[in-house]
PDB file of N, CA and C in Angstrom:
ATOM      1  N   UNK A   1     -32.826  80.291  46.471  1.00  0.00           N
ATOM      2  CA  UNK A   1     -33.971  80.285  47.378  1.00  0.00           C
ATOM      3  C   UNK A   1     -33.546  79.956  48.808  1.00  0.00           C
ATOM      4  N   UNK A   2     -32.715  79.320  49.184  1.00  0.00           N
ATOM      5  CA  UNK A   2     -31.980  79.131  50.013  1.00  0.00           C
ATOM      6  C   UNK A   2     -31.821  79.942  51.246  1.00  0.00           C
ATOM      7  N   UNK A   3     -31.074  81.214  50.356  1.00  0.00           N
ATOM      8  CA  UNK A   3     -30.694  82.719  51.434  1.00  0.00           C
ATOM      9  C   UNK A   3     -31.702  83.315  51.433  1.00  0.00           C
ATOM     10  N   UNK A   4     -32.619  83.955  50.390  1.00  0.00           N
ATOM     11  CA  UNK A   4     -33.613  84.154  50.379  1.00  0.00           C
ATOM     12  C   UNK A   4     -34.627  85.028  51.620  1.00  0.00           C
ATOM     13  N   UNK A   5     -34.295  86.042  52.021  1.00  0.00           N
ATOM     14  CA  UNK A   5     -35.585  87.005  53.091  1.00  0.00           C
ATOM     15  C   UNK A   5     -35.056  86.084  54.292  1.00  0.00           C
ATOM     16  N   UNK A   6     -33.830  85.536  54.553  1.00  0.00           N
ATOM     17  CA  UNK A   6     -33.847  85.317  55.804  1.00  0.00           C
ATOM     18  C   UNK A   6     -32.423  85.905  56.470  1.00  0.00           C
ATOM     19  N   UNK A   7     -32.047  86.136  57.480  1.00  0.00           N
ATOM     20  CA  UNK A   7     -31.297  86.453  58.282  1.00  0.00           C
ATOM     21  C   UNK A   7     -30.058  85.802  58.482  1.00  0.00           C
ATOM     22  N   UNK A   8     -28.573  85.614  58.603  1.00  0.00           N
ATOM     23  CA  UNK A   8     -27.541  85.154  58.654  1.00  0.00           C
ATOM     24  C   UNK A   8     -26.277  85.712  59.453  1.00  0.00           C
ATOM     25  N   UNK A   9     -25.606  84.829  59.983  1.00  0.00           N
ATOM     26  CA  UNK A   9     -24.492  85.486  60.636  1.00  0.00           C
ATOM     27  C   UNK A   9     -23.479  84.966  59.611  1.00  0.00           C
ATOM     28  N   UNK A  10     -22.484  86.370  59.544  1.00  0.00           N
ATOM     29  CA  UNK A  10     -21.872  85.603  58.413  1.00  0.00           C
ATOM     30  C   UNK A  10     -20.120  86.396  59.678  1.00  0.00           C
ATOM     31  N   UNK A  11     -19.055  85.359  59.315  1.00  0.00           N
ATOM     32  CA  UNK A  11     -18.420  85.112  59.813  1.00  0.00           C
ATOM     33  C   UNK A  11     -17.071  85.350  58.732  1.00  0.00           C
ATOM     34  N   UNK A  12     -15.700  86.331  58.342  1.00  0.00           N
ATOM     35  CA  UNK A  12     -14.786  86.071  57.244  1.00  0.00           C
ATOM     36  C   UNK A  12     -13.502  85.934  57.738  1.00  0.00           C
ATOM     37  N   UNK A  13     -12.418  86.242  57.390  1.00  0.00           N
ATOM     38  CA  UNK A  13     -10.522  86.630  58.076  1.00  0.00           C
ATOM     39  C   UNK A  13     -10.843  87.985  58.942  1.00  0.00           C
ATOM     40  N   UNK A  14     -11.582  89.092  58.190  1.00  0.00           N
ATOM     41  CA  UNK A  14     -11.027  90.832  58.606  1.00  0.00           C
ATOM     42  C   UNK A  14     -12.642  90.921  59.084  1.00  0.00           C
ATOM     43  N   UNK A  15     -13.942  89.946  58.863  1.00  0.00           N
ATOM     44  CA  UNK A  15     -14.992  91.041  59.989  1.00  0.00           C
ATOM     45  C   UNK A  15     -16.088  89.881  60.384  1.00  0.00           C
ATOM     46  N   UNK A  16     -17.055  90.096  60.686  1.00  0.00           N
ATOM     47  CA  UNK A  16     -18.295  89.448  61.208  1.00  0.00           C
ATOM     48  C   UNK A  16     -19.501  90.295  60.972  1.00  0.00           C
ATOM     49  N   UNK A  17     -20.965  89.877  61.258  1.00  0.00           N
ATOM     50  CA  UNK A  17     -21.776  90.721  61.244  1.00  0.00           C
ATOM     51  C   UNK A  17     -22.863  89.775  60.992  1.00  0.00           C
ATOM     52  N   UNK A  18     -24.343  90.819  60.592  1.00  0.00           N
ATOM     53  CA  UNK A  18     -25.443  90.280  60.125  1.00  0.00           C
ATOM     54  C   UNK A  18     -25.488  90.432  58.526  1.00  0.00           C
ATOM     55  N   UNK A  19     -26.305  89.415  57.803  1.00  0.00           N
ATOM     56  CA  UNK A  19     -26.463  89.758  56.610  1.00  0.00           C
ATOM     57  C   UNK A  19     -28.197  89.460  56.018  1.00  0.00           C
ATOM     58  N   UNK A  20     -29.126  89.998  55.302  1.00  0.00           N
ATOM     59  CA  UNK A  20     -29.932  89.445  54.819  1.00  0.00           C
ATOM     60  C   UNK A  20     -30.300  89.578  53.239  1.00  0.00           C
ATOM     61  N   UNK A  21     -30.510  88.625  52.636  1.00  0.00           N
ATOM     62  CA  UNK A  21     -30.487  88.592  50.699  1.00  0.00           C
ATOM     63  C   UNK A  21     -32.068  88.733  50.546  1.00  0.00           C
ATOM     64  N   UNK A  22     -32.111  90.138  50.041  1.00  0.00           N
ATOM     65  CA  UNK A  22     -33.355  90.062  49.639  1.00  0.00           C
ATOM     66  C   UNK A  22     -33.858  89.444  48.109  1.00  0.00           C
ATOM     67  N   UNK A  23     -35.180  89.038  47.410  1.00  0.00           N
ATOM     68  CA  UNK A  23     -35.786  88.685  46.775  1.00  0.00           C
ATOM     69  C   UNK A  23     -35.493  89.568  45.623  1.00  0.00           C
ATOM     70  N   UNK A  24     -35.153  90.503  45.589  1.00  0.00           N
ATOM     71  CA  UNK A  24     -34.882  91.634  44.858  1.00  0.00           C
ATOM     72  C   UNK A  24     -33.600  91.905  44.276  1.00  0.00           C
ATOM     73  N   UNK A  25     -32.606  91.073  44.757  1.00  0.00           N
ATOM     74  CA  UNK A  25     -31.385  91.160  44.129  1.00  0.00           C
ATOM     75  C   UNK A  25     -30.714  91.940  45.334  1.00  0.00           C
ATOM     76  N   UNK A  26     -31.050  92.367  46.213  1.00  0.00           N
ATOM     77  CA  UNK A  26     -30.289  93.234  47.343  1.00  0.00           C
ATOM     78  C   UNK A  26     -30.595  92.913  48.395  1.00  0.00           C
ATOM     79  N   UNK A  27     -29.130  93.651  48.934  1.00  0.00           N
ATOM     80  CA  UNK A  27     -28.665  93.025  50.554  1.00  0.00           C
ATOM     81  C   UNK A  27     -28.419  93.812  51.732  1.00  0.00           C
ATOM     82  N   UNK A  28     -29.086  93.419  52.227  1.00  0.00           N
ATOM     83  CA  UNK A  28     -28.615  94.779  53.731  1.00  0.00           C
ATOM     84  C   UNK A  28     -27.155  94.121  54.893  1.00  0.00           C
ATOM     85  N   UNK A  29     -26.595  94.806  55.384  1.00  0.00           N
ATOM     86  CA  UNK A  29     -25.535  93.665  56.393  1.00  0.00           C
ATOM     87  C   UNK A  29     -25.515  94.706  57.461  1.00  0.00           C
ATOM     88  N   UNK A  30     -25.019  94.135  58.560  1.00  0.00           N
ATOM     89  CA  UNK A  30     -24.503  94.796  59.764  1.00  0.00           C
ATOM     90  C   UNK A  30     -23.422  94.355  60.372  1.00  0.00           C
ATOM     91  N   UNK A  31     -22.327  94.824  59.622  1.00  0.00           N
ATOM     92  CA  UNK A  31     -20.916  94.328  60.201  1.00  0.00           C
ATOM     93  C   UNK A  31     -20.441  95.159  61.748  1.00  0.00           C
ATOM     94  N   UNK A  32     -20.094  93.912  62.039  1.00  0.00           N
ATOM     95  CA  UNK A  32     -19.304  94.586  63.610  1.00  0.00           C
ATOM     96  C   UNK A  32     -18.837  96.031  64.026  1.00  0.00           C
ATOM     97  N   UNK A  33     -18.147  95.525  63.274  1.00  0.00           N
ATOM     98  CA  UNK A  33     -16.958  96.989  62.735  1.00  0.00           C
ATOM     99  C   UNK A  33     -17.556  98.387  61.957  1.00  0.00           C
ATOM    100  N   UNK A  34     -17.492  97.560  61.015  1.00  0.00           N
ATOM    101  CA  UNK A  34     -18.077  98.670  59.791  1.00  0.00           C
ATOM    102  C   UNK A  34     -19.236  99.455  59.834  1.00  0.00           C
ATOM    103  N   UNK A  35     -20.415  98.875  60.687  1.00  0.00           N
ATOM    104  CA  UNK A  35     -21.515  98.942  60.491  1.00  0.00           C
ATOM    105  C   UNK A  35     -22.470  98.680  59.666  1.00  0.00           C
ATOM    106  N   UNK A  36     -23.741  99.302  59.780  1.00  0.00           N
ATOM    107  CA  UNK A  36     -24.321  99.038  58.655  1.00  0.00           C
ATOM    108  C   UNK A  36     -24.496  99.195  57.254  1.00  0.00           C
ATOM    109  N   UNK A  37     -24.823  98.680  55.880  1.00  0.00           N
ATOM    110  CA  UNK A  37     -24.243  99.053  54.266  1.00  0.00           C
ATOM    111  C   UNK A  37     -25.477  98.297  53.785  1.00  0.00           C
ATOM    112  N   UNK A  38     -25.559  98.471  52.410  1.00  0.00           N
ATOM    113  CA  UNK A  38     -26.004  97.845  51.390  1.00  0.00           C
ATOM    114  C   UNK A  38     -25.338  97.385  50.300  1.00  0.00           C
ATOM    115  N   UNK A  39     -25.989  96.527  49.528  1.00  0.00           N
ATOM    116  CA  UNK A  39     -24.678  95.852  48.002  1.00  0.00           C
ATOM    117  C   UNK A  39     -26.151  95.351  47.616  1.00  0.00           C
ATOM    118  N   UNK A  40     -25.403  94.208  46.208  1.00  0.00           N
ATOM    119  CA  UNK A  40     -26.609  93.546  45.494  1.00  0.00           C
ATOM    120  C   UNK A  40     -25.981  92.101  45.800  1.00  0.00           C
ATOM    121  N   UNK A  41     -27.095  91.179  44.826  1.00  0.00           N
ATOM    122  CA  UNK A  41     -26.515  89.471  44.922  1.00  0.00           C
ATOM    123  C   UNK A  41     -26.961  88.884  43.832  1.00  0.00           C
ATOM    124  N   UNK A  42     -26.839  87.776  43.647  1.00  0.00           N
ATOM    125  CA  UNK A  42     -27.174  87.106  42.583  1.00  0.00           C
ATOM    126  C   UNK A  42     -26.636  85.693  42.542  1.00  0.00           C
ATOM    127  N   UNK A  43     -27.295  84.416  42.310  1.00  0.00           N
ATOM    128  CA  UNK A  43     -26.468  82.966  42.192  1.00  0.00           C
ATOM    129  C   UNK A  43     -27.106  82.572  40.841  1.00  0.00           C
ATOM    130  N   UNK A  44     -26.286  81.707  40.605  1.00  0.00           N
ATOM    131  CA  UNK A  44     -26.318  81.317  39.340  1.00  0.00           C
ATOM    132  C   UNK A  44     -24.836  79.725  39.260  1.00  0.00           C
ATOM    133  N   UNK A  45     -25.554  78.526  38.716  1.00  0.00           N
ATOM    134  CA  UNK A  45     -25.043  77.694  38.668  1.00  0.00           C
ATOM    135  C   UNK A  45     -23.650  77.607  39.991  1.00  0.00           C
ATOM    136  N   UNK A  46     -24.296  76.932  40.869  1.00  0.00           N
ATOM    137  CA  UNK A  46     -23.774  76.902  42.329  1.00  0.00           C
ATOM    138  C   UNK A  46     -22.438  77.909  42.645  1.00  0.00           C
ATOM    139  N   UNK A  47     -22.795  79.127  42.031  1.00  0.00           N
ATOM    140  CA  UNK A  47     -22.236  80.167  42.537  1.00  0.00           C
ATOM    141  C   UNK A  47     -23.178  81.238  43.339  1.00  0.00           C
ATOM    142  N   UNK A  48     -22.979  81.971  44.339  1.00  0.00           N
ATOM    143  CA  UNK A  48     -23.212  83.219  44.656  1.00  0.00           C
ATOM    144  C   UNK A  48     -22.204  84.647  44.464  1.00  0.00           C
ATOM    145  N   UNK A  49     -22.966  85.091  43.683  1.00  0.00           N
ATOM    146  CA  UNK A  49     -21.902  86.459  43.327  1.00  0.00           C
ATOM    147  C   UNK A  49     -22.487  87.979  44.055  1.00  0.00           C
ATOM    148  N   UNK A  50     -21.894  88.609  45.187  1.00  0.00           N
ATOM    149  CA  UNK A  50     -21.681  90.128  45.509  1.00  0.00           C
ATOM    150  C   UNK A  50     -21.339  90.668  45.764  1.00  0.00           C
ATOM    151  N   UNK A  51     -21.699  92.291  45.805  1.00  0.00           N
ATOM    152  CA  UNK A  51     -20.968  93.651  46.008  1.00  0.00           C
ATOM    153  C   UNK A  51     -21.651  93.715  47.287  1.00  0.00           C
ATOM    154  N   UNK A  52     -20.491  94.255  47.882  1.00  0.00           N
ATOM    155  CA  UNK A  52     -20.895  94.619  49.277  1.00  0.00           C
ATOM    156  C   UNK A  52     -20.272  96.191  49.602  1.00  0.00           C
ATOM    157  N   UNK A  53     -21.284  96.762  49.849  1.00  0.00           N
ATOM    158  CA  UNK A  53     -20.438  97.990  50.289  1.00  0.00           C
ATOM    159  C   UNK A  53     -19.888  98.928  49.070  1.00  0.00           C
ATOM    160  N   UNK A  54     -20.507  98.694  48.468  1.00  0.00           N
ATOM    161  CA  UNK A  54     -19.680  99.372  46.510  1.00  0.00           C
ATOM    162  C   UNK A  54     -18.500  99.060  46.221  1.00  0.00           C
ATOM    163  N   UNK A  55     -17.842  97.564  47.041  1.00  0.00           N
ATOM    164  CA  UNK A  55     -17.185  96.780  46.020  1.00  0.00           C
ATOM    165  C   UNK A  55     -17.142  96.080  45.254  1.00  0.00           C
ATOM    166  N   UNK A  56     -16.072  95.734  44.008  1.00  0.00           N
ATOM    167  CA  UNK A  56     -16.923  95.087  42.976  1.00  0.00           C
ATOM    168  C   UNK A  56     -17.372  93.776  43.373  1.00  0.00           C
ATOM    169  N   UNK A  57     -18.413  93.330  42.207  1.00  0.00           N
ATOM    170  CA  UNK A  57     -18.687  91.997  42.187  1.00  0.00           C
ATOM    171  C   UNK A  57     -17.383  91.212  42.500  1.00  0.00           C
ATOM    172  N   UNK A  58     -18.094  90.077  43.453  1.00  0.00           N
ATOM    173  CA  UNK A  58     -17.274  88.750  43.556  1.00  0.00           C
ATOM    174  C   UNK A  58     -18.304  87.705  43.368  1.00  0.00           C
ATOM    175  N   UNK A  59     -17.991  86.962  42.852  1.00  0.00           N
ATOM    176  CA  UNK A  59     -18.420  85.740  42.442  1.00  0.00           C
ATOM    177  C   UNK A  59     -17.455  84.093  43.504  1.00  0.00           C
ATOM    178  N   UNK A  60     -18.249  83.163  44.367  1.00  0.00           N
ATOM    179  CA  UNK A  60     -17.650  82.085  44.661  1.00  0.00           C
ATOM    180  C   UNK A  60     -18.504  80.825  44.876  1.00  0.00           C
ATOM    181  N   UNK A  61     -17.871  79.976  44.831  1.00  0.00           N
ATOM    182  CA  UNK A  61     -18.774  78.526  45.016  1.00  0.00           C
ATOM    183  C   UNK A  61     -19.671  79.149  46.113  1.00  0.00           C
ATOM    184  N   UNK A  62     -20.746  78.526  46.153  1.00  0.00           N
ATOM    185  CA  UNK A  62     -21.709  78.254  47.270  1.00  0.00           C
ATOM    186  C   UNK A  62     -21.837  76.836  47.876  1.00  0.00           C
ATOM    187  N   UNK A  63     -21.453  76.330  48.357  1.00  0.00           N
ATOM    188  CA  UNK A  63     -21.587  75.297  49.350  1.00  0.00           C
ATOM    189  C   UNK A  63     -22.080  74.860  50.613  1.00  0.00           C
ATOM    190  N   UNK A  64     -22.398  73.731  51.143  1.00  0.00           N
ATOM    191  CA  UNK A  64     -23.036  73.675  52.118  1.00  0.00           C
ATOM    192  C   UNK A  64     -22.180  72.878  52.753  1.00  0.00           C
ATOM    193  N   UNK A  65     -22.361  72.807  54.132  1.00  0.00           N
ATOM    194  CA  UNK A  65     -21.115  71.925  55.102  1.00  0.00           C
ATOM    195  C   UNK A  65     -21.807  70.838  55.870  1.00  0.00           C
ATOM    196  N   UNK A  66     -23.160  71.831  56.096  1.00  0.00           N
ATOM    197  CA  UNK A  66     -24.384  70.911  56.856  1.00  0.00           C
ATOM    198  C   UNK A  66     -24.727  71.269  58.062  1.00  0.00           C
ATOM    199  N   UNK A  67     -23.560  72.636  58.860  1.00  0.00           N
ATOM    200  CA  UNK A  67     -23.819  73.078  59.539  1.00  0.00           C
ATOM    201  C   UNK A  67     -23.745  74.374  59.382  1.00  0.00           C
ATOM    202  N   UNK A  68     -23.656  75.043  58.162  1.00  0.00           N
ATOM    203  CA  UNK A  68     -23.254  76.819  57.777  1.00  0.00           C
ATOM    204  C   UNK A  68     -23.048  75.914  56.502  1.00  0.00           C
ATOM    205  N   UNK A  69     -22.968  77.561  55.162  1.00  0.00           N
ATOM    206  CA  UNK A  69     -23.094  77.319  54.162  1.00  0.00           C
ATOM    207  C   UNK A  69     -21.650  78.507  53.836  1.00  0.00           C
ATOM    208  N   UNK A  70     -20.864  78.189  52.725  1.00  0.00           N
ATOM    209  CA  UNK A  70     -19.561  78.729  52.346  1.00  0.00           C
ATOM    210  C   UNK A  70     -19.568  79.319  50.798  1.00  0.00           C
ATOM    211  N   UNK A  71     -19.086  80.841  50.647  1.00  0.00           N
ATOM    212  CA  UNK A  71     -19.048  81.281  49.696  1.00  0.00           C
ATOM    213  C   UNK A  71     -17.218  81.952  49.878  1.00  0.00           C
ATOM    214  N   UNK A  72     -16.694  81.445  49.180  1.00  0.00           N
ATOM    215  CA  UNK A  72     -15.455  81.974  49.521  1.00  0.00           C
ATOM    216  C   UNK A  72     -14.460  81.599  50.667  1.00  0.00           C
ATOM    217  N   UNK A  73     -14.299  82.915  51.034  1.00  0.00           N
ATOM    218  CA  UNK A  73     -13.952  83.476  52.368  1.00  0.00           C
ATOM    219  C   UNK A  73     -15.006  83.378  53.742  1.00  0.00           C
ATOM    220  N   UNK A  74     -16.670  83.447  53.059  1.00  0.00           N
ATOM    221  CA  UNK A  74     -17.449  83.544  54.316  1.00  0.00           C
ATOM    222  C   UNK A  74     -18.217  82.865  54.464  1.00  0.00           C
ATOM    223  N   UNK A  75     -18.598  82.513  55.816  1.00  0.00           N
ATOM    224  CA  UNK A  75     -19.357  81.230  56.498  1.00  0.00           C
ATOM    225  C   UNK A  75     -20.280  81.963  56.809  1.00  0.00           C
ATOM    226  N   UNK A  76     -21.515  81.303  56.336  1.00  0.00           N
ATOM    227  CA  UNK A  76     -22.902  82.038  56.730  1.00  0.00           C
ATOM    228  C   UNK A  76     -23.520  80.958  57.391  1.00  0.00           C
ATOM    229  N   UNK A  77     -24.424  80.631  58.994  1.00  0.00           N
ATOM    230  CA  UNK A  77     -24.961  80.421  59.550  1.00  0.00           C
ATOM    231  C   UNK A  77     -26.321  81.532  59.881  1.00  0.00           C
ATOM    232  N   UNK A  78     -27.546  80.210  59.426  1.00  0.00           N
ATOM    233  CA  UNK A  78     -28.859  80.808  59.589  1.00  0.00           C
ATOM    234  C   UNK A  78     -29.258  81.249  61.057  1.00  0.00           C
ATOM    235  N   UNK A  79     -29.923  82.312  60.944  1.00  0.00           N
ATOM    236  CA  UNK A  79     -30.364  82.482  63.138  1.00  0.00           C
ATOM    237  C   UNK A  79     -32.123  82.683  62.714  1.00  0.00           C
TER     238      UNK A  79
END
């Protein structure tokens, strides 16, 4: 509920962009680079697991820092 219909900058090593998790299991993003894509999502016992872009599932901790929240590789800050 967390990510949930809201908006995020998400920050990794190789890109940046926008991301938003819909209610529905799906995600829209707008990477820098890449542009814009779709994937799905899903959390489950303080994991968040997704495909982005029709790669496979990834699954990683979800955590919070207190100032951005961490799945992996990527730092998501709310706007």
């Amino acid at each position: 509920s967390t990510l949930i219909g809201k908006s995020w900058q998400y920050t990794r090593p190789d890109s940046s962009g926008f991301i938003t998790y819909n209610d529905d299991g799906s995600l829209t993003y707008q990477d820098d680079v890449k542009g814009e894509g779709r994937g799905t999502w899903s959390a489950t016992q303080g994991e968040l697991c997704q495909s982005i872009g029709g790669q496979p599932t990834e699954c990683n901790q979800f955590k919070s820092t207190g100032d951005a929240y961490h799945v992996g590789k990527i730092r998501l800050v709310g706007i």
